[in-house]
Protein backbone atom coordinates (compact mmCIF):
# COMPACT_ATOMS: atom_id res chain seq x y z
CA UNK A 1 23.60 15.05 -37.14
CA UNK A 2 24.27 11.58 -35.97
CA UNK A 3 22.38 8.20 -35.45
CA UNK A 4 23.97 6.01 -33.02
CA UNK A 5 23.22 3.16 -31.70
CA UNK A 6 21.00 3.76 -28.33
CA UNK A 7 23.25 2.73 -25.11
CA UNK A 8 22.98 3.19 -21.86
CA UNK A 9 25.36 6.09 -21.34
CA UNK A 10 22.74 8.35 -23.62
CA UNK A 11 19.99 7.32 -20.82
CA UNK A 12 19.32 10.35 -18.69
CA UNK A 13 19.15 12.18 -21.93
CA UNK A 14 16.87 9.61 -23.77
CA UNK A 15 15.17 9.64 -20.49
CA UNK A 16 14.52 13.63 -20.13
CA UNK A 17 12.84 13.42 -24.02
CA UNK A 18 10.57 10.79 -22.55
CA UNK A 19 9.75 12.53 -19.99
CA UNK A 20 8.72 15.61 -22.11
CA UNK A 21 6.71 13.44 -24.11
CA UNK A 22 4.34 12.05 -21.18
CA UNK A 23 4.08 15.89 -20.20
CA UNK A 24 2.03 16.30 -23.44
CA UNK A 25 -0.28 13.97 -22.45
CA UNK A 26 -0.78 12.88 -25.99
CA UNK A 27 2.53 10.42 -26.38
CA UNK A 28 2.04 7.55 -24.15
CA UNK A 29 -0.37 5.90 -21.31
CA UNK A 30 3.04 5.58 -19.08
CA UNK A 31 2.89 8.15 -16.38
CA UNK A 32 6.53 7.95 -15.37
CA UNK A 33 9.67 6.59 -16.98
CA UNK A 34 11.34 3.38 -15.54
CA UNK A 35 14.75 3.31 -14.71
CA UNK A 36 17.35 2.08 -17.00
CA UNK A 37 17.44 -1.62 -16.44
CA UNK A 38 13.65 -2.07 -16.22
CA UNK A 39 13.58 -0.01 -20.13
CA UNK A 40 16.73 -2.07 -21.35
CA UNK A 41 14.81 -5.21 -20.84
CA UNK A 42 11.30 -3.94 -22.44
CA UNK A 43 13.21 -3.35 -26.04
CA UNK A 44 15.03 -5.06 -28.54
CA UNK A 45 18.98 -4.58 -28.32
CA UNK A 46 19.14 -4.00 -31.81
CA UNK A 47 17.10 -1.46 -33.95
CA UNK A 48 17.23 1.24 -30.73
CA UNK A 49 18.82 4.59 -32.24
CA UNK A 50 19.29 7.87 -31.04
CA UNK A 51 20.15 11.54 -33.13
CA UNK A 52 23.11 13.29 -31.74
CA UNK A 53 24.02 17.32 -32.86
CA UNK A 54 26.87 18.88 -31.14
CA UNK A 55 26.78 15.70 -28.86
CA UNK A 56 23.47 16.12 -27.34
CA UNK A 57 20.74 13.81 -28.02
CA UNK A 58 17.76 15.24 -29.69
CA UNK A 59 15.80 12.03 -29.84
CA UNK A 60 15.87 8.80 -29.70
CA UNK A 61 13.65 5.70 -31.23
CA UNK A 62 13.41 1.76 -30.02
CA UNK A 63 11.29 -1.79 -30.66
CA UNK A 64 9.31 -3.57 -28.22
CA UNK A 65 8.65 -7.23 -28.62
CA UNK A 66 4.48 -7.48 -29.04
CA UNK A 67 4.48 -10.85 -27.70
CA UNK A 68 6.77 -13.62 -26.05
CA UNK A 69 5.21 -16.01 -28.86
CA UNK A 70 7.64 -17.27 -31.27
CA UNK A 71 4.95 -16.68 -34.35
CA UNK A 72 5.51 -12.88 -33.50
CA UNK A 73 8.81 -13.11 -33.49
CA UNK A 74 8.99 -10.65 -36.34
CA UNK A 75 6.23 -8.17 -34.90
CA UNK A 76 7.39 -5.29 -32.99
CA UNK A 77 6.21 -1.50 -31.66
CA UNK A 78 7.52 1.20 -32.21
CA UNK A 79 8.87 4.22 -30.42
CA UNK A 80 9.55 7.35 -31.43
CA UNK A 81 10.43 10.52 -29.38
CA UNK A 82 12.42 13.96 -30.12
CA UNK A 83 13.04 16.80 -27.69
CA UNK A 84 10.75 19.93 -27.33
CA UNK A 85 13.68 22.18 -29.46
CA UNK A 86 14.14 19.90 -32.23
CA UNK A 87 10.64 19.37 -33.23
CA UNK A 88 9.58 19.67 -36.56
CA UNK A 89 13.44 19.53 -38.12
CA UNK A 90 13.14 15.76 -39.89
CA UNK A 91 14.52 14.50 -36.97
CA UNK A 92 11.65 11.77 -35.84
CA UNK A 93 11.86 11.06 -39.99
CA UNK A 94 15.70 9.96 -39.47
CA UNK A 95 15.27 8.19 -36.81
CA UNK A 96 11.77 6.34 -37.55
CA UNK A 97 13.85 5.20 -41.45
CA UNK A 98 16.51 3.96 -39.59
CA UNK A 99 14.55 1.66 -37.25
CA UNK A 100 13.01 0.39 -40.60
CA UNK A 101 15.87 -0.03 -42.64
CA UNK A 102 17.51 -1.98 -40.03
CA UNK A 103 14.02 -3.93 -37.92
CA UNK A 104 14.49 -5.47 -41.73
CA UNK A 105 17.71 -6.68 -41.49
CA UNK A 106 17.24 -7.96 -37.99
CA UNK A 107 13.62 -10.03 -39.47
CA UNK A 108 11.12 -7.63 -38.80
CA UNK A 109 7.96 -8.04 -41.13
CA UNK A 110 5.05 -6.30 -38.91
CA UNK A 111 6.03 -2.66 -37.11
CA UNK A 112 3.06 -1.34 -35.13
CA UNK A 113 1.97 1.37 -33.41
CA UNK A 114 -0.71 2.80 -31.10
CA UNK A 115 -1.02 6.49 -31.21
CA UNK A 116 -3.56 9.20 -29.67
CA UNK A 117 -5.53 10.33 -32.07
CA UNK A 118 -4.30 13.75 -30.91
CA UNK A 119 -0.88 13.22 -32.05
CA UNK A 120 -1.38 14.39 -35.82
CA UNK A 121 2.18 14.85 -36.15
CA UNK A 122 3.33 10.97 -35.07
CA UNK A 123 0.63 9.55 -37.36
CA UNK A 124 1.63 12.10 -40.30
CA UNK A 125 5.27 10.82 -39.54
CA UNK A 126 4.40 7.16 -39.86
CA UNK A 127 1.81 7.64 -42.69
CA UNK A 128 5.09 9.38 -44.67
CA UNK A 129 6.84 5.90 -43.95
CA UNK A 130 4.70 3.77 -44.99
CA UNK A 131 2.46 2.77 -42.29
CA UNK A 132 -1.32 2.66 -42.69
CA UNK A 133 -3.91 3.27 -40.12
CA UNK A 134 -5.40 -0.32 -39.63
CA UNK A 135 -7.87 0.26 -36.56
CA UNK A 136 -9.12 2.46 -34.09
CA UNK A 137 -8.88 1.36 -30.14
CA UNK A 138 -11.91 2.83 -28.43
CA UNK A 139 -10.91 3.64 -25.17
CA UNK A 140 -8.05 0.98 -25.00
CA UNK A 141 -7.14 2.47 -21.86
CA UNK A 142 -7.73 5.36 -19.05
CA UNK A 143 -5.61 8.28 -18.91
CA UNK A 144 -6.18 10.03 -15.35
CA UNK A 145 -9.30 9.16 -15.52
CA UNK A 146 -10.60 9.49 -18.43
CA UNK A 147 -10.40 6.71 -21.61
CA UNK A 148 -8.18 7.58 -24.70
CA UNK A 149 -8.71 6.05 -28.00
CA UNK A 150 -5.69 5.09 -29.95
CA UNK A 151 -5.08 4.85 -33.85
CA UNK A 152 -3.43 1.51 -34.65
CA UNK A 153 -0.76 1.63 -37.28
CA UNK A 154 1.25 -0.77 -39.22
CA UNK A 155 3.66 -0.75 -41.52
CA UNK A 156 4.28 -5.02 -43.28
CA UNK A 157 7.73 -4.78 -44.58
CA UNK A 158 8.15 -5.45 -48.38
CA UNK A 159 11.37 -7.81 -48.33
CA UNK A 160 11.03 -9.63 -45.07
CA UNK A 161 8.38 -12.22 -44.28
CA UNK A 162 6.84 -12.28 -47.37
């Protein structure tokens, strides 16, 4: 297994695993996913990784900026997806340590992230690195009609805005 650094050429891939996640209903209020250009420009250009076996992409992780306001400069969402056949193999833990290990270098303090209460196994994953559930989101947002709640999570670096 291999983390490389996200690029465009890994798109349709990256893009098929984020499709399978909105199928589940339970990843993400987005309903379809954009094209390429319209995705490149929602995330950082650093800290976006994805896990190659036997040169297919099994998942894939990225930051989004929280705010155009320079005093969030070092606040940033996270994404985290991995393929229907590679679920449950450590592969979302590989990926979600490398977007910490590096957010840090790049001057990340705050990584966030809002997750359905549903999804037990994204907030086990970011509980086991270090982020703590710091709210609950009340119907944040309608799903198809119908509001979803979301568990706000956070993990405040250690070494970088401190």
């Amino acid at each position: 297994m291999q983390i490389q650094s996200l690029l465009d050429i890994h798109w349709q891939e990256v893009k098929g695993i984020y499709e399978s996640g909105i199928a589940t209903g339970n990843a993400t209020f987005q309903t379809t996913v954009p094209e390429w250009e319209e995705w490149d420009k929602g995330h950082t250009k650093d800290c976006r990784y994805v896990a190659i076996e036997n040169g297919k992409v099994l998942g894939w992780v990225a930051l989004s900026p929280v705010s155009g306001r320079c005093v969030y400069a070092g606040v940033a969402e996270v994404s985290v997806y991995v393929s229907e056949d590679a679920r449950g193999k450590g592969i979302g833990d590989l990926l979600l340590k490398k977007a910490i290990k590096e957010s840090e270098k790049h001057s990340f303090w705050t990584l966030q992230s809002g997750i359905f209460p549903e999804n037990t196994a994204s907030i086990k994953l970011h509980e086991k690195n270090g982020f703590r559930n710091v709210g609950y989101r009340e119907k944040i947002g309608k799903m198809n009609g119908i509001w979803r709640d979301t568990v706000l999570m956070e993990r405040r670096s250690t070494s970088v805005g401190i």
